[in-house]
Protein backbone atom coordinates (compact mmCIF):
# COMPACT_ATOMS: atom_id res chain seq x y z
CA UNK A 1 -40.85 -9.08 -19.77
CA UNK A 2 -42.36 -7.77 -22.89
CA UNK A 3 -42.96 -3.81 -23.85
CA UNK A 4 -45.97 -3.69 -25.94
CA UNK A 5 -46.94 -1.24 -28.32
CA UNK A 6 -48.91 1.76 -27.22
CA UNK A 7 -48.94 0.44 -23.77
CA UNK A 8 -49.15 3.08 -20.90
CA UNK A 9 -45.26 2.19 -20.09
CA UNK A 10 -43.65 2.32 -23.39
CA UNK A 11 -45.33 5.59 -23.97
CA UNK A 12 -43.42 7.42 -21.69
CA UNK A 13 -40.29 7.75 -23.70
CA UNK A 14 -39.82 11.10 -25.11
CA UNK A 15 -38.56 11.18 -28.80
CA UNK A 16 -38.24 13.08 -32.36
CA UNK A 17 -39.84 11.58 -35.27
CA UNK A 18 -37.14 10.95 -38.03
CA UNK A 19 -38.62 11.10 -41.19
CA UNK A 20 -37.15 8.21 -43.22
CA UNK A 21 -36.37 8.13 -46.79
CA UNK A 22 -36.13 4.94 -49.04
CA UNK A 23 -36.23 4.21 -52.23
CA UNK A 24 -35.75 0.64 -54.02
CA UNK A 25 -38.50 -2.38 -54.24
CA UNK A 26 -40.93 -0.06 -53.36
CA UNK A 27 -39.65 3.17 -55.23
CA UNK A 28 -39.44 6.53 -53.29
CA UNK A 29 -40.85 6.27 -49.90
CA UNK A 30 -41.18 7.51 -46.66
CA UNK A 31 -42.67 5.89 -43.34
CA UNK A 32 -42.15 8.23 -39.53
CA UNK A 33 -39.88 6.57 -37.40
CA UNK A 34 -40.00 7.43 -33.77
CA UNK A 35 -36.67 5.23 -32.72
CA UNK A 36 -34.50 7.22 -34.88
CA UNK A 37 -31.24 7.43 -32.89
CA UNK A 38 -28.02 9.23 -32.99
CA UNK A 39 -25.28 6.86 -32.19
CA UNK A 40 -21.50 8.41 -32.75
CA UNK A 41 -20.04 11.46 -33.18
CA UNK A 42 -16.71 9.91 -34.89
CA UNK A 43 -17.84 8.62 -37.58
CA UNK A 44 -20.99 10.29 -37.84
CA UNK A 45 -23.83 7.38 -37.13
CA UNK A 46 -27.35 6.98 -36.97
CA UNK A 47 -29.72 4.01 -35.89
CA UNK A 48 -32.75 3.53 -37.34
CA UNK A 49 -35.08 0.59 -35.34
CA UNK A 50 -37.49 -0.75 -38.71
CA UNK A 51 -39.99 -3.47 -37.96
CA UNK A 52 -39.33 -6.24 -40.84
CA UNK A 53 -41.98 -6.43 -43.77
CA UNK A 54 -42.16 -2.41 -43.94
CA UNK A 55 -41.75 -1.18 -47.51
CA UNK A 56 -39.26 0.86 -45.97
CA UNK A 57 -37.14 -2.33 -44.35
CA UNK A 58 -36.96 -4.01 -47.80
CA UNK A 59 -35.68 -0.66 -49.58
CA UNK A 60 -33.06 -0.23 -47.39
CA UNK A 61 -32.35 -4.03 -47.55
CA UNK A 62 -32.04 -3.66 -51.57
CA UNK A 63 -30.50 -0.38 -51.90
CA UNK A 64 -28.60 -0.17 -49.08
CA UNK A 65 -28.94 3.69 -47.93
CA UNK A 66 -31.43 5.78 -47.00
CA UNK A 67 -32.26 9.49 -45.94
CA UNK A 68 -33.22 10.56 -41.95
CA UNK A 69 -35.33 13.73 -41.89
CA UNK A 70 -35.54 15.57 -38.48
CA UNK A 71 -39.82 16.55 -38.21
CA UNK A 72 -40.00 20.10 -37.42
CA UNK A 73 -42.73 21.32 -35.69
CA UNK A 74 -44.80 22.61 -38.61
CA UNK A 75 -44.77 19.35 -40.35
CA UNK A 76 -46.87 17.52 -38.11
CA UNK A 77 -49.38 16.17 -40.98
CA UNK A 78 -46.61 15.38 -43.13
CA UNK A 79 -45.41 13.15 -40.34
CA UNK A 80 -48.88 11.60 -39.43
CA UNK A 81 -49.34 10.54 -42.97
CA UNK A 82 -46.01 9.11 -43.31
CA UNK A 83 -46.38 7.24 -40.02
CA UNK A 84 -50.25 5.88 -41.74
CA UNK A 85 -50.24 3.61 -44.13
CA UNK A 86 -47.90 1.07 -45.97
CA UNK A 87 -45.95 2.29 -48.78
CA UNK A 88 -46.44 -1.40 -50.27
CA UNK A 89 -49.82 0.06 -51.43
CA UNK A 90 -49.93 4.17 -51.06
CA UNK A 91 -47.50 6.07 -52.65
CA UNK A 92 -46.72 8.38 -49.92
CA UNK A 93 -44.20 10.69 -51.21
CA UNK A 94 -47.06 11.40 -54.57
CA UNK A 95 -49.99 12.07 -52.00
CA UNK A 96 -47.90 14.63 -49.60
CA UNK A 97 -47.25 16.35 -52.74
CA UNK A 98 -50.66 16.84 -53.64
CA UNK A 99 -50.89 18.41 -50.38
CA UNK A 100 -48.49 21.01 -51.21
CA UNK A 101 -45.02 19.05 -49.18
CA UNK A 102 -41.96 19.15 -51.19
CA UNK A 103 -39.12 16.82 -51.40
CA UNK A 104 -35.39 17.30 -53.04
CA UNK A 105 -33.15 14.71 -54.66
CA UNK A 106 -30.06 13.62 -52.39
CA UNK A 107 -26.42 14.98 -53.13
CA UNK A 108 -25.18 11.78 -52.70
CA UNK A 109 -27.89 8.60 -52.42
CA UNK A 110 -30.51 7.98 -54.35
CA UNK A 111 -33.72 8.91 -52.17
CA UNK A 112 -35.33 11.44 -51.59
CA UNK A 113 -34.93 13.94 -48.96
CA UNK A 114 -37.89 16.38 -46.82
CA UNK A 115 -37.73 20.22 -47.57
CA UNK A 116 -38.21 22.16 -44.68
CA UNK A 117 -37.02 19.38 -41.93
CA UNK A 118 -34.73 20.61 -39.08
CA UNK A 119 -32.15 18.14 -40.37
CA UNK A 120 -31.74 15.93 -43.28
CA UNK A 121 -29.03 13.18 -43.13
CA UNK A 122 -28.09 11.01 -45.85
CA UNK A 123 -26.78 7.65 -44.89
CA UNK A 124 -24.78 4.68 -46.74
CA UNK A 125 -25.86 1.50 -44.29
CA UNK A 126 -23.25 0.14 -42.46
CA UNK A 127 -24.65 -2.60 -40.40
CA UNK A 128 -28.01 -4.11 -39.37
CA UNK A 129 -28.58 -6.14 -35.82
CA UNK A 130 -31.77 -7.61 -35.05
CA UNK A 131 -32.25 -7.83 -30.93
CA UNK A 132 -35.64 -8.13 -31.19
CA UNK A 133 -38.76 -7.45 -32.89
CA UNK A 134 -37.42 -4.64 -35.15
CA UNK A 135 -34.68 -4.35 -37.41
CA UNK A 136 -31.51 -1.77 -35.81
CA UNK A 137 -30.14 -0.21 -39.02
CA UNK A 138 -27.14 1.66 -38.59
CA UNK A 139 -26.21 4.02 -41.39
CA UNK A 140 -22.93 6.78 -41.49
CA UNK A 141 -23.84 10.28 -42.33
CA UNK A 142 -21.88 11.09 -45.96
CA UNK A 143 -24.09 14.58 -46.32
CA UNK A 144 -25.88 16.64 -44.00
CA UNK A 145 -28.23 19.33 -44.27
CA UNK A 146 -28.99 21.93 -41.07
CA UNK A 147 -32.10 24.41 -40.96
CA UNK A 148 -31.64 25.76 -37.68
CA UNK A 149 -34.17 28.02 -37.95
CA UNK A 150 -36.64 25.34 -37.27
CA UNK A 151 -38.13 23.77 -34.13
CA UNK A 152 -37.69 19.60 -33.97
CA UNK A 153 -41.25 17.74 -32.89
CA UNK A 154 -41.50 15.91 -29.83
CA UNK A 155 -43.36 12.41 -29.34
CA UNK A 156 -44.87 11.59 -25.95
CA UNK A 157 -47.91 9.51 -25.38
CA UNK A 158 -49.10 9.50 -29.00
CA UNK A 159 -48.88 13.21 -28.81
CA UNK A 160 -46.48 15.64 -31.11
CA UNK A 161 -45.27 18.64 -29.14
CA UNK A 162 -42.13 20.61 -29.09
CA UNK A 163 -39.53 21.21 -26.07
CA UNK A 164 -40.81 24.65 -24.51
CA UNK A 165 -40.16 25.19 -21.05
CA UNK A 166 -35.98 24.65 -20.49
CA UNK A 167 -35.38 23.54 -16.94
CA UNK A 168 -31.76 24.77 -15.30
CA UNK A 169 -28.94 22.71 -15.08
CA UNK A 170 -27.11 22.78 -11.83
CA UNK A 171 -25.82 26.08 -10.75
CA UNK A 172 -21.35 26.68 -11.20
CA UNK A 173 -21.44 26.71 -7.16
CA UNK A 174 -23.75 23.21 -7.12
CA UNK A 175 -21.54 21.40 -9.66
CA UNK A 176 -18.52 22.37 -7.71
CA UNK A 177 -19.99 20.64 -4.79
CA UNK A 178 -21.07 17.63 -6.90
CA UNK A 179 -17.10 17.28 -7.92
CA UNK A 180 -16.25 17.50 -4.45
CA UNK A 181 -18.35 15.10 -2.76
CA UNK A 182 -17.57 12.86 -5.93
CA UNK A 183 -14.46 13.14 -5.27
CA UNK A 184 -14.52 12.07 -1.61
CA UNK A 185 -16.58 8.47 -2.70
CA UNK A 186 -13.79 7.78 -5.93
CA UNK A 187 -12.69 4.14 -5.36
């Protein structure tokens, strides 16, 4: 069964919007990636899910790294422009400078990365699989950069928003009855 884009069902999914930085065939560039995935603690990996042809697939082809910027909730246009056009013909990173956005150079790759994100992540690529109609690239942290005085964006329904109302986990006295009735059922 497909999953089509925008379609009421795969709209449900709840994500960040990693901000991913490229540069190679297409010099410096950014596009918003919305399947931007954590995927180890030990080593330190992130997925990135890139449909082919993107100016941003063939960078990362050629140069083979690129930069993961965690959105922060005040960088909503910066995000909606990245996510808007191709940077085969708009140089993205030149017209969200105009608009007063500011970028650094990497410590260690050769991209650019977003000042001002909730977390920047440089990545060497260490393995691409394609299941389906996008590109899984799958790069190991070498350099990380925290600003935890900033808020990460949601995505829901082709809708930024951030995470505002916590809901409890269990209670100490209702996980202690989860262990024990878990406990009785272990086969």
């Amino acid at each position: 069964m497909d999953l089509q884009w925008g379609d009421e069902k795969t709209v449900q999914f709840i994500t960040n919007v990693g901000l991913i930085t490229s540069n190679g065939k297409h010099g410096h560039n950014i596009m918003a990636c919305e399947w931007t995935h954590h995927v180890s603690y030990n080593p330190g990996l992130i997925a990135v899910c890139i449909h082919p042809g993107k100016a941003t697939y063939e960078n990362i082809l050629k140069s083979k790294e690129f930069g993961v910027s965690i959105t922060a909730s005040d960088q909503s246009v910066l995000s909606s422009i990245a996510g808007s056009s191709s940077g085969k013909n708009t140089d993205k990173i030149k017209v969200l400078e105009e608009l007063g956005f500011k970028f650094y150079k990497a410590k260690k790759i050769k991209t650019l990365m977003v000042e001002g994100a909730v977390l920047n992540l440089e990545c060497k690529l260490i393995k691409k699989i394609k299941p389906g109609t996008h590109m899984i690239f799958i790069g190991e942290v070498i350099s990380v950069n925290f600003n935890k005085e900033k808020t990460p964006i949601a995505y829901h329904k082709g809708m930024y928003g951030t995470v505002i109302n916590n809901i409890p986990k269990p209670s100490d006295e209702e996980r202690e009855r989860f262990k024990q009735v878990i406990a009785k059922h272990k086969k």
